[in-house]
C-alpha atoms as a PDB file:
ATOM      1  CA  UNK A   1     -11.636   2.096 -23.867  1.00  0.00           C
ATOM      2  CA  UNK A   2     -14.678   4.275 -23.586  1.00  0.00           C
ATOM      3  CA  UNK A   3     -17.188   2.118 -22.020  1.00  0.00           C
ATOM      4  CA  UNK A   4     -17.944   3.626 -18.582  1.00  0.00           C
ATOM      5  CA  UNK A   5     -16.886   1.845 -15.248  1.00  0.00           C
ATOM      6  CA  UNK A   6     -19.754   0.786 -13.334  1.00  0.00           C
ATOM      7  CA  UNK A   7     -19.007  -2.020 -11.086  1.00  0.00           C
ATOM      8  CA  UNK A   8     -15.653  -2.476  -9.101  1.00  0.00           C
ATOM      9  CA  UNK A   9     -13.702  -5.027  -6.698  1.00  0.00           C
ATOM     10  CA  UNK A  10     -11.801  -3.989  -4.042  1.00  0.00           C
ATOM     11  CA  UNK A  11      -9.180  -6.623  -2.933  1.00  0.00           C
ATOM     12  CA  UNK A  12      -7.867  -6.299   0.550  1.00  0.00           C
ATOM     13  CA  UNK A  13     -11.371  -4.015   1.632  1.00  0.00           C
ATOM     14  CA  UNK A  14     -10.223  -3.584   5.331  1.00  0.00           C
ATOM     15  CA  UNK A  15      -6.512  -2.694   4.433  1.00  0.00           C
ATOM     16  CA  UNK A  16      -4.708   0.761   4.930  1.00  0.00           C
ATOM     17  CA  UNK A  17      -5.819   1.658   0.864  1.00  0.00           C
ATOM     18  CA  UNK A  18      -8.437  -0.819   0.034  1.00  0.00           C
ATOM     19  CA  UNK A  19     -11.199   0.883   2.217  1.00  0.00           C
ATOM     20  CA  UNK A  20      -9.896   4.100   1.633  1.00  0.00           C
ATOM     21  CA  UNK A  21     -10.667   3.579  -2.280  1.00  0.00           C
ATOM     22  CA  UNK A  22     -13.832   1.691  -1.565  1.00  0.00           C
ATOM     23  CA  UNK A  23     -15.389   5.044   0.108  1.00  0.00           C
ATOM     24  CA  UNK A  24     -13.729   7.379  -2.780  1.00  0.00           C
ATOM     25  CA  UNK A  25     -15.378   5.096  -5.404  1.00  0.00           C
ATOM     26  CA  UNK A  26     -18.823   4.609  -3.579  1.00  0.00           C
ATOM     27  CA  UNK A  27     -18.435   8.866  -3.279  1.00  0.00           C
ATOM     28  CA  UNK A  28     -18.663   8.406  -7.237  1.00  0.00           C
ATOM     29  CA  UNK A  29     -21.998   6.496  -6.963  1.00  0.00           C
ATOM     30  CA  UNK A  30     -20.210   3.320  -8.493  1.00  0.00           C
ATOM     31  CA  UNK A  31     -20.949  -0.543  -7.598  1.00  0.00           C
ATOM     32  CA  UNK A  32     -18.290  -1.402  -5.293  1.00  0.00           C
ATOM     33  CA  UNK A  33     -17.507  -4.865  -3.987  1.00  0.00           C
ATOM     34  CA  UNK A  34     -15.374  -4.936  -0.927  1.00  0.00           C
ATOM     35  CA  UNK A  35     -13.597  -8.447  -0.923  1.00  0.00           C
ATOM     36  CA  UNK A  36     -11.827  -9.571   1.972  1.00  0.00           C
ATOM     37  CA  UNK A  37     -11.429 -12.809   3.786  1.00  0.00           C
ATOM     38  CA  UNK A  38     -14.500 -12.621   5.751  1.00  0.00           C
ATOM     39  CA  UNK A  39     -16.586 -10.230   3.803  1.00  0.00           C
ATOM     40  CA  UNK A  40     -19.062 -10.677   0.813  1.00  0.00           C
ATOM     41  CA  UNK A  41     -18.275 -11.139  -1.720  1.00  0.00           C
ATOM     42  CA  UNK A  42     -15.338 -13.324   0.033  1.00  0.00           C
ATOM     43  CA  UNK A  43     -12.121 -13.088  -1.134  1.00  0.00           C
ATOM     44  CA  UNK A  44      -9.108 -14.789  -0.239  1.00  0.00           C
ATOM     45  CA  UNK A  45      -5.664 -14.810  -1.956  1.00  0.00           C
ATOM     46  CA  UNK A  46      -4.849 -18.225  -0.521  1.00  0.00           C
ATOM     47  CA  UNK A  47      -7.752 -19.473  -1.536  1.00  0.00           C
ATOM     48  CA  UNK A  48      -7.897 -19.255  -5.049  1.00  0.00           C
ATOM     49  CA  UNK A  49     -11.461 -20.578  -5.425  1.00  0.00           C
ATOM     50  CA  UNK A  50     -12.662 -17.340  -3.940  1.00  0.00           C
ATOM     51  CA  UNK A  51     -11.259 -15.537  -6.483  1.00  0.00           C
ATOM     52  CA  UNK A  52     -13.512 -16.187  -9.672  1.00  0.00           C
ATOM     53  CA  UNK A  53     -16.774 -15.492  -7.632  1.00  0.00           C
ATOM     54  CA  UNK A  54     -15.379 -12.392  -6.402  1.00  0.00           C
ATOM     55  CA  UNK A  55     -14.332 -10.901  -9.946  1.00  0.00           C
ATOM     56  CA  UNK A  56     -17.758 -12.069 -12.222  1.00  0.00           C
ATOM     57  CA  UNK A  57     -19.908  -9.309 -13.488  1.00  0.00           C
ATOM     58  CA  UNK A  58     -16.409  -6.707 -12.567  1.00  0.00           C
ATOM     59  CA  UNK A  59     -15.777  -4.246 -14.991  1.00  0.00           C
ATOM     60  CA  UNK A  60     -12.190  -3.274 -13.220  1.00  0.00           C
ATOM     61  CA  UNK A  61     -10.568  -4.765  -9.773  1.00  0.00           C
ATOM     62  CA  UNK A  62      -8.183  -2.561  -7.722  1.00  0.00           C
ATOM     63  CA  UNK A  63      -5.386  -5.579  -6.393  1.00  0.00           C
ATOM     64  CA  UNK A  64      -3.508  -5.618  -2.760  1.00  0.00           C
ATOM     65  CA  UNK A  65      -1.409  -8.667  -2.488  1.00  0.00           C
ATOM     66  CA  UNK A  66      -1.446  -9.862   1.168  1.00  0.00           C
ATOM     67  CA  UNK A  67       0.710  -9.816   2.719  1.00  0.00           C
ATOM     68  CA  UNK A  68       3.587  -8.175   0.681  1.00  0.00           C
ATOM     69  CA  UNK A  69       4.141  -8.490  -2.904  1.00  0.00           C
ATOM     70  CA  UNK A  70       7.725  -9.154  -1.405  1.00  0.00           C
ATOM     71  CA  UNK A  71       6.521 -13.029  -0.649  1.00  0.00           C
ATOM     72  CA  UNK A  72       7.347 -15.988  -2.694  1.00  0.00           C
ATOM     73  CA  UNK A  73       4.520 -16.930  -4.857  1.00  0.00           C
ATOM     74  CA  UNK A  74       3.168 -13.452  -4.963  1.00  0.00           C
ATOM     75  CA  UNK A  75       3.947 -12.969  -9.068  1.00  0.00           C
ATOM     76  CA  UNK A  76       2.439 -16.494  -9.981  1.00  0.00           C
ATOM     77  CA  UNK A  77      -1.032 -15.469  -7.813  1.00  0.00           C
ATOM     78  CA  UNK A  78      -1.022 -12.068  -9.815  1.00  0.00           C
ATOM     79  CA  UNK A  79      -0.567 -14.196 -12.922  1.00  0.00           C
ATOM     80  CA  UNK A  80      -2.998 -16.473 -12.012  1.00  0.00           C
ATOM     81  CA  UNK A  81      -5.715 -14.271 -10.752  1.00  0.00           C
ATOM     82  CA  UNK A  82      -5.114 -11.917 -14.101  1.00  0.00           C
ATOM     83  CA  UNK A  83      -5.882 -14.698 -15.992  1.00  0.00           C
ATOM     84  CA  UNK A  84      -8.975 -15.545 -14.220  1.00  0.00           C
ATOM     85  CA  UNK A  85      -9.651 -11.647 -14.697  1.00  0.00           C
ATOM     86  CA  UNK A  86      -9.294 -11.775 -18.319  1.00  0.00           C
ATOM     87  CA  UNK A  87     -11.707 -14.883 -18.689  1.00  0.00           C
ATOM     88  CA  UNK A  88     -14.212 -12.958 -16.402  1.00  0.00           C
ATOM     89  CA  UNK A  89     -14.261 -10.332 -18.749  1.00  0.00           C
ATOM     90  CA  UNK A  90     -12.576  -7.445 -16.472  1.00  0.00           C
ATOM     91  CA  UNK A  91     -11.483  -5.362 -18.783  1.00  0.00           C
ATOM     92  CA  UNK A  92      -9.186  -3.223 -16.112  1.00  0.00           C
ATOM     93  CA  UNK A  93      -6.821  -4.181 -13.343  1.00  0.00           C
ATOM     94  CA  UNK A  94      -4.538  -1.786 -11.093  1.00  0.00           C
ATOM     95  CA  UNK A  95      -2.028  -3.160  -8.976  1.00  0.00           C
ATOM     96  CA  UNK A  96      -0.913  -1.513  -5.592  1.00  0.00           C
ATOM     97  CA  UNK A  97       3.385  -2.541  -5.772  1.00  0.00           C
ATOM     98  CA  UNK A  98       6.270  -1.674  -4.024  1.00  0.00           C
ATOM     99  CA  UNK A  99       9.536   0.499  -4.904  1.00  0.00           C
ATOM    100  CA  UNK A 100      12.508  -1.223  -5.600  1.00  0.00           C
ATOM    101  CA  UNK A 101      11.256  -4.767  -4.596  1.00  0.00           C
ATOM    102  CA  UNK A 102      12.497  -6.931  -7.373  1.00  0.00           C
ATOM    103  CA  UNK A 103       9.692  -9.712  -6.498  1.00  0.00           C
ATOM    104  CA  UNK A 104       6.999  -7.179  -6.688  1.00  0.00           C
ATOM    105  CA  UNK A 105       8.479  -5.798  -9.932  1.00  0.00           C
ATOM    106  CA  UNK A 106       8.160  -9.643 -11.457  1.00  0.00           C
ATOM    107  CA  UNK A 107       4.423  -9.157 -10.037  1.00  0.00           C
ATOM    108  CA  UNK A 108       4.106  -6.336 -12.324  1.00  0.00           C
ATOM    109  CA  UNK A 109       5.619  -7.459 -15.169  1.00  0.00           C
ATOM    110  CA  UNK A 110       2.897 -10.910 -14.830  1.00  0.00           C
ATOM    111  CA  UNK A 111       0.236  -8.502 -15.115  1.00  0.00           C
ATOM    112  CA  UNK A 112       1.262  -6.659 -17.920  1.00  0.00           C
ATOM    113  CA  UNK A 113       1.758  -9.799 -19.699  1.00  0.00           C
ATOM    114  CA  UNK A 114      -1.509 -11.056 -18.908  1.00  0.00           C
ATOM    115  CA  UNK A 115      -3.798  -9.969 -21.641  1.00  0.00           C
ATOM    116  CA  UNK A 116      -6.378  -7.750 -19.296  1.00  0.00           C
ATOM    117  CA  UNK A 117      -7.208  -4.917 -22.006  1.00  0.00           C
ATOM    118  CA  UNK A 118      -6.143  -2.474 -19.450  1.00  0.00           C
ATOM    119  CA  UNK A 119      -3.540  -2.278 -16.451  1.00  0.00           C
ATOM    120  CA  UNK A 120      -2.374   0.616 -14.456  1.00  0.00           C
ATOM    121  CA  UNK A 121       0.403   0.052 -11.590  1.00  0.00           C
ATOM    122  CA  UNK A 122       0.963   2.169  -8.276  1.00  0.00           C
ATOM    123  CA  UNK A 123       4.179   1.577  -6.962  1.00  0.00           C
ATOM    124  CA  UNK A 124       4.345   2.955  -3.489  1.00  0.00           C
ATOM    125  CA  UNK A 125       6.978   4.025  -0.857  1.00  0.00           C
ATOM    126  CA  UNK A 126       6.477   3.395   2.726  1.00  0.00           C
ATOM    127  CA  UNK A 127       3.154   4.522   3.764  1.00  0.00           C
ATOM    128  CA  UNK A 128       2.658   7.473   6.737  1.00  0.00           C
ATOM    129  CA  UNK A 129      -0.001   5.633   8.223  1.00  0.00           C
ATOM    130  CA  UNK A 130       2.429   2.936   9.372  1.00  0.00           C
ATOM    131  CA  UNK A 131       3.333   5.193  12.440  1.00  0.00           C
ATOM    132  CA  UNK A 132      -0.821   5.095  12.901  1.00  0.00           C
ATOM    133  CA  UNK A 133      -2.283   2.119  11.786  1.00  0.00           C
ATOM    134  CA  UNK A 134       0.066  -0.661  11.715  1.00  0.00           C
ATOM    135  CA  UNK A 135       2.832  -1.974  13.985  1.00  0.00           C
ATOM    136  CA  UNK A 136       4.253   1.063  14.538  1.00  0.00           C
ATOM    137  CA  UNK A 137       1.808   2.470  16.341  1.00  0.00           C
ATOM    138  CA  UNK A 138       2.044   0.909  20.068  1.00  0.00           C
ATOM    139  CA  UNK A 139       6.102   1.959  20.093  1.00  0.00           C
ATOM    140  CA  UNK A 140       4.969   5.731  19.029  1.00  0.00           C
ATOM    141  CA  UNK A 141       2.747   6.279  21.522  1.00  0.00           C
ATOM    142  CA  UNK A 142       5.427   4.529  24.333  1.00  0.00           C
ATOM    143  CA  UNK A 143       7.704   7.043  23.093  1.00  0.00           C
ATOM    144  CA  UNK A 144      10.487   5.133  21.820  1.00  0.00           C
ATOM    145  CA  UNK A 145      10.731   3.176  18.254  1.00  0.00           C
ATOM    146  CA  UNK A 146      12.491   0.819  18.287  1.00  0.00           C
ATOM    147  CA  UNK A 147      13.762  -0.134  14.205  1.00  0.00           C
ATOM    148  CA  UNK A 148      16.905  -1.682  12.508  1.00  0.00           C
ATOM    149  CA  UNK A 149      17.641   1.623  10.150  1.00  0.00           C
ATOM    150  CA  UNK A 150      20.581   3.728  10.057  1.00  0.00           C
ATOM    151  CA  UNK A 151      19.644   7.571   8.078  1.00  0.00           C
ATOM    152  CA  UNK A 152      18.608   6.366   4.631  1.00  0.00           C
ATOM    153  CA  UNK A 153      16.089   8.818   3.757  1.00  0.00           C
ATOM    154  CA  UNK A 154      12.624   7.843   2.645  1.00  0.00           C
ATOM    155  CA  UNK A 155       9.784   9.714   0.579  1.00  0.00           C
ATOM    156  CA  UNK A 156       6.900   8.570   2.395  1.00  0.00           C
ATOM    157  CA  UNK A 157       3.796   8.574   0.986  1.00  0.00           C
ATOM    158  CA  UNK A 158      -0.106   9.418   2.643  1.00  0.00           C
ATOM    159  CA  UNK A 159      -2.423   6.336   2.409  1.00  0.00           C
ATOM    160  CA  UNK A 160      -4.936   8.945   1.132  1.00  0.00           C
ATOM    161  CA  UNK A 161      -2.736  10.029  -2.144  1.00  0.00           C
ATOM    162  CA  UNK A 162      -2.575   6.241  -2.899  1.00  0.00           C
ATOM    163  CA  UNK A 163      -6.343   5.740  -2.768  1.00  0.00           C
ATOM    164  CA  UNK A 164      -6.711   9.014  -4.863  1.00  0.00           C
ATOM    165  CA  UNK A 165      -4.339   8.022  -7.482  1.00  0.00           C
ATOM    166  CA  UNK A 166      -6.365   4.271  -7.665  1.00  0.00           C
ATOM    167  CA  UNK A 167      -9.498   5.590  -7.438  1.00  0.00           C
ATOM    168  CA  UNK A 168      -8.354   8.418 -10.980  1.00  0.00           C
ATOM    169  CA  UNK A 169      -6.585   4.733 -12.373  1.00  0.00           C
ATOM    170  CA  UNK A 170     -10.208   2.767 -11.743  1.00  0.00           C
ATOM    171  CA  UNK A 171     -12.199   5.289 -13.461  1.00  0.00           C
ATOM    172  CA  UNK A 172     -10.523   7.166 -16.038  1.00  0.00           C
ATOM    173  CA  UNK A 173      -9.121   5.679 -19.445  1.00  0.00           C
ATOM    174  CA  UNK A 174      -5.912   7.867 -19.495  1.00  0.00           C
ATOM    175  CA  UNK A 175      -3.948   5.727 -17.235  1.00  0.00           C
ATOM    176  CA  UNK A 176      -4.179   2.564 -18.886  1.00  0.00           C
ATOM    177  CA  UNK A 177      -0.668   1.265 -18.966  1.00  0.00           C
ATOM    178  CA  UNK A 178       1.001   3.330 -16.823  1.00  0.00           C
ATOM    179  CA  UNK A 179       3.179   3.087 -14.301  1.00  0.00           C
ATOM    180  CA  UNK A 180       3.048   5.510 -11.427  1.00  0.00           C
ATOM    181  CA  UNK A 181       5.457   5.746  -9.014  1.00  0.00           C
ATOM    182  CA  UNK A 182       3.545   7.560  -5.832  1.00  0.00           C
ATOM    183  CA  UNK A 183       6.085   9.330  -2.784  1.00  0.00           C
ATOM    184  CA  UNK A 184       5.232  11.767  -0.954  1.00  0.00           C
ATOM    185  CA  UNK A 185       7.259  15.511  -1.536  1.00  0.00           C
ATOM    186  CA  UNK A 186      10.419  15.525   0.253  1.00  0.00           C
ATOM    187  CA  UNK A 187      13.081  13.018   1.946  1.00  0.00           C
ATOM    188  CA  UNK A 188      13.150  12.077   5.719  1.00  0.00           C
ATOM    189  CA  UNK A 189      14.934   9.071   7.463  1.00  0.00           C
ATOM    190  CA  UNK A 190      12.786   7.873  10.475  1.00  0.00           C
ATOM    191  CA  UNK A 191      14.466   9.912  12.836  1.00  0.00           C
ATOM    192  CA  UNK A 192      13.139  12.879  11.071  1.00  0.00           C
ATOM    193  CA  UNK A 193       9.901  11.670  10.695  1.00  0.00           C
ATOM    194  CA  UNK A 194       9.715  10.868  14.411  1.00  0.00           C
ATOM    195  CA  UNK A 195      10.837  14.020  15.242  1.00  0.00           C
ATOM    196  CA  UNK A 196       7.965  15.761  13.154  1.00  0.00           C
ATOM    197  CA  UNK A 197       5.523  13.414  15.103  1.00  0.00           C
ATOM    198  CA  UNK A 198       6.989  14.308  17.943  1.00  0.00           C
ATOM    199  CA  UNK A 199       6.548  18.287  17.722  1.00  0.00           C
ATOM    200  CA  UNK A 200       2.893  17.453  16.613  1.00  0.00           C
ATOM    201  CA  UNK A 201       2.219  15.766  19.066  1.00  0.00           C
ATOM    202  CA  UNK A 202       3.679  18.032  21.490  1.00  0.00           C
ATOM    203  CA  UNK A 203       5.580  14.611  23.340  1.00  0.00           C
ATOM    204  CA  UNK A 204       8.827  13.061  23.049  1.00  0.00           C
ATOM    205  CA  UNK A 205       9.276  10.099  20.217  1.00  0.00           C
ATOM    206  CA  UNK A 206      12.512   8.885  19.537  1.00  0.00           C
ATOM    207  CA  UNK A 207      14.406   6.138  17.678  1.00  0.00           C
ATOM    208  CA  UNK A 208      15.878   3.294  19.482  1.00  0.00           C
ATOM    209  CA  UNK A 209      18.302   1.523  16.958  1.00  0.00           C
ATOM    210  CA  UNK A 210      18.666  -1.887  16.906  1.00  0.00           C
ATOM    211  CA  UNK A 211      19.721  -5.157  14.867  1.00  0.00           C
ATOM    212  CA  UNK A 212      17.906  -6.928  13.146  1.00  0.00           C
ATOM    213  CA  UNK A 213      17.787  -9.778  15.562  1.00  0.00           C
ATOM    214  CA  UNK A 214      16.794  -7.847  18.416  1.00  0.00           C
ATOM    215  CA  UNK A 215      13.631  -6.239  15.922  1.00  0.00           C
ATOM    216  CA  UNK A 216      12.451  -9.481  15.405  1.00  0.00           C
ATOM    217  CA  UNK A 217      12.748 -10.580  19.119  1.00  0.00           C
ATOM    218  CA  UNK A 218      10.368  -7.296  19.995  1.00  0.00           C
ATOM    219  CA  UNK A 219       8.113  -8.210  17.513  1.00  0.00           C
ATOM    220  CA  UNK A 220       7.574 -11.950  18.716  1.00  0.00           C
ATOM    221  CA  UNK A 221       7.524 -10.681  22.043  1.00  0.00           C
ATOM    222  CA  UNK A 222       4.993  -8.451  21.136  1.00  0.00           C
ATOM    223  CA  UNK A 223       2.696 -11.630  19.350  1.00  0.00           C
ATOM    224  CA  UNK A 224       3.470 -10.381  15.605  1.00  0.00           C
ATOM    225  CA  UNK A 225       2.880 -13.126  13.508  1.00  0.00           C
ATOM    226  CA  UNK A 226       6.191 -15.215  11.905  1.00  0.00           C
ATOM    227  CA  UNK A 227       5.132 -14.362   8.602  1.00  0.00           C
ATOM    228  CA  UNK A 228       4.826 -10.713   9.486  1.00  0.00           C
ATOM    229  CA  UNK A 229       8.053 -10.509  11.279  1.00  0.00           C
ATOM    230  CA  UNK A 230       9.957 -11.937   8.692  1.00  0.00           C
ATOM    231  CA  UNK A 231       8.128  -9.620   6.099  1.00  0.00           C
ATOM    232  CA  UNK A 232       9.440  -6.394   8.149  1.00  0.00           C
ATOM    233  CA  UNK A 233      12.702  -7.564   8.327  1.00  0.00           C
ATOM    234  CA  UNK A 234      12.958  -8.192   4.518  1.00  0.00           C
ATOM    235  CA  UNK A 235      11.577  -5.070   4.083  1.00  0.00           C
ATOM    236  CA  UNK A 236      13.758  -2.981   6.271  1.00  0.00           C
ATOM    237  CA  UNK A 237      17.132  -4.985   4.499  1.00  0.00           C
ATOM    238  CA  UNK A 238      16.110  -4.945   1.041  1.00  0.00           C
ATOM    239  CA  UNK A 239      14.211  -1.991   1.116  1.00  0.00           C
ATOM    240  CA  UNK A 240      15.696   0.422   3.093  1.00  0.00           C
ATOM    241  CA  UNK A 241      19.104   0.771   1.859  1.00  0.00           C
ATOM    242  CA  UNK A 242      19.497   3.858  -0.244  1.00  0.00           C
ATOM    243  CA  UNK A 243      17.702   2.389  -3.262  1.00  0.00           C
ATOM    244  CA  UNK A 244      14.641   4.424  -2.992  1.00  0.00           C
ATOM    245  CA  UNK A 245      16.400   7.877  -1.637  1.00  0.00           C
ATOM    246  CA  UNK A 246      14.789   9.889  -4.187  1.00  0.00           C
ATOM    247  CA  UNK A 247      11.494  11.419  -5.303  1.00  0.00           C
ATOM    248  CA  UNK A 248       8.696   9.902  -7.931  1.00  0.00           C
ATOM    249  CA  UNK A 249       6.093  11.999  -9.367  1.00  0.00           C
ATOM    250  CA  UNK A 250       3.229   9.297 -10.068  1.00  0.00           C
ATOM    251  CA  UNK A 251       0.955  11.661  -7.891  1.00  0.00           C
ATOM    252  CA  UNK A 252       1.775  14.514  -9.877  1.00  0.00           C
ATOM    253  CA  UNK A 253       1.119  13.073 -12.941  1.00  0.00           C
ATOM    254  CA  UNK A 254      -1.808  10.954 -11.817  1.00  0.00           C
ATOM    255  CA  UNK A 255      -3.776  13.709 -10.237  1.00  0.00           C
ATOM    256  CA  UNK A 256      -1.667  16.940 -11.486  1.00  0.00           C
ATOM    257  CA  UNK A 257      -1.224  18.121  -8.136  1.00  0.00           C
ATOM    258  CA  UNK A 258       1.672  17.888  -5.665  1.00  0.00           C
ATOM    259  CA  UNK A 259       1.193  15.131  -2.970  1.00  0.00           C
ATOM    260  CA  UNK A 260       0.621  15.459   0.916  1.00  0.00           C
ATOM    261  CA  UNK A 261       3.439  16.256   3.540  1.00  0.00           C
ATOM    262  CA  UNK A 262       4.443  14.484   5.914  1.00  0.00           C
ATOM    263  CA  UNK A 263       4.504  17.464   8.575  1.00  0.00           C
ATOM    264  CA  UNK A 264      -0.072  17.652   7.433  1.00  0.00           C
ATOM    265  CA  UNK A 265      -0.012  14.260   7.466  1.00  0.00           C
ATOM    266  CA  UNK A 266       1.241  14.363  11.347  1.00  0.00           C
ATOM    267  CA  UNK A 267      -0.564  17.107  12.434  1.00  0.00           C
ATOM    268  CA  UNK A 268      -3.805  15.875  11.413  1.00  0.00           C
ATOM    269  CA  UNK A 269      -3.471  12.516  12.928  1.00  0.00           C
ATOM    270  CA  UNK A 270      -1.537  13.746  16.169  1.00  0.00           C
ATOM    271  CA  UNK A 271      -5.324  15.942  16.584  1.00  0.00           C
ATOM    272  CA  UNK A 272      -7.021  12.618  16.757  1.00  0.00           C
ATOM    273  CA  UNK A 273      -5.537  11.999  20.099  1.00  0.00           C
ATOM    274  CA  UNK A 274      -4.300   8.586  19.114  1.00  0.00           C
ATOM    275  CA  UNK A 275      -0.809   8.978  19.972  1.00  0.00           C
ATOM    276  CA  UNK A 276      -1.108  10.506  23.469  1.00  0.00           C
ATOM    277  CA  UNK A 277       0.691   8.200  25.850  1.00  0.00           C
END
């Protein structure tokens, strides 16, 4: 530890975090390298050739496993790629995971085994900016969503507290080799968290529930990718069933502050205009 971070990869550049932390980090005058599948340098996590190119001459790597650290084979290309890593001479990796996914958690555990002098992981709750910038999105702004939950509550977290927390991991030594767990402050199921869209956006958005079955019929209907829709549906059994119904305090601890709410978090998007009808 000690030697200053000066040059960074960004897997997944053009996801919900990865450009988010690519801006925070190039705010910080650092060398940033925004890998994706069709950018320079390229990077591809089913291409493992792309991968050495991408992390030569690193000094850390901030890692999004696409699609969902939820997938088979997503531990062994964290394992693999941390080797690569190591032989690269990256001396700092941070992991974006998932709570209480048990294949994410053997992702983890591959990169803590893996030798790189320095790991940090961010294990996140459902993002906020789902309901914006993902799926969710075109059934907001028709006014009704449909899902396959009943009222397990969820601490969802901003997109922007994630990238914050990375960016603090990337840069400073004292979070090598922790674990942060990242939520946002307080419980809501989805009908709550509609209903605080709702009021911000001063229109109606409800919850339509429905099986799983019929989810993934909407979804194909709708031209979602297989792979996708049987990603949200593992997500929404596995995931949402009680096992995450409480608080973490990674942001706290990370960044010594409280994280965002999901009532700012609403208003500020619902002033963009991008869920008016």
């Amino acid at each position: 530890m000690g030697e200053r971070i000066q040059q960074i990869l960004v897997t997944g550049g053009t996801g919900k975090t990865g450009r988010r932390v690519g801006r925070l980090l190039a705010e910080r005058g650092l060398t940033v390298r925004m890998g994706s599948r069709f950018g320079q340098p390229r990077f591809d996590w089913e291409d493992p050739t792309t991968w050495e190119a991408a992390l030569r001459g690193a000094d850390a790597a901030y890692l999004t496993y696409a699609p969902d650290l939820a997938v088979p084979g997503a531990a062994e290309a964290i394992e693999q790629l941390s080797r690569i890593a190591v032989d690269s001479g990256v001396r700092r990796l941070v992991l974006l995971s998932g709570r209480g996914e048990p294949e994410a958690q053997r992702s983890e555990l591959k990169l803590q085994q893996s030798g790189i002098p320095e790991w940090t992981v961010v294990r996140a709750s459902w993002f906020m900016q789902n309901f914006d910038e993902g799926v969710l999105l075109d059934a907001v702004r028709s006014g009704q969503v449909a899902l396959p939950v009943q009222d397990v509550p969820e601490p969802f977290i901003d997109a922007d507290d994630i990238a914050e927390v990375v960016t603090a991991a990337l840069t400073e030594d004292r979070h090598a080799g922790q674990v942060y767990e990242v939520t946002g402050p307080r419980l809501l199921t989805f009908t709550d968290a509609l209903a605080e869209i709702a009021q911000a956006a001063g229109r109606p958005v409800r919850l339509q529930r429905v099986s799983l079955t019929e989810y993934a019929a909407l979804l194909a209907q709708h031209q979602v990718p297989k792979d996708v829709v049987d990603l949200l549906c593992e997500l929404f059994t596995v995931v949402l069933d009680g096992r995450n119904a409480y608080l973490g305090d990674g942001v706290q601890r990370a960044l010594g502050r409280q994280p965002r709410d999901f009532s700012d978090y609403a208003r500020r998007v619902a002033a963009t205009g991008i869920w008016a009808g």
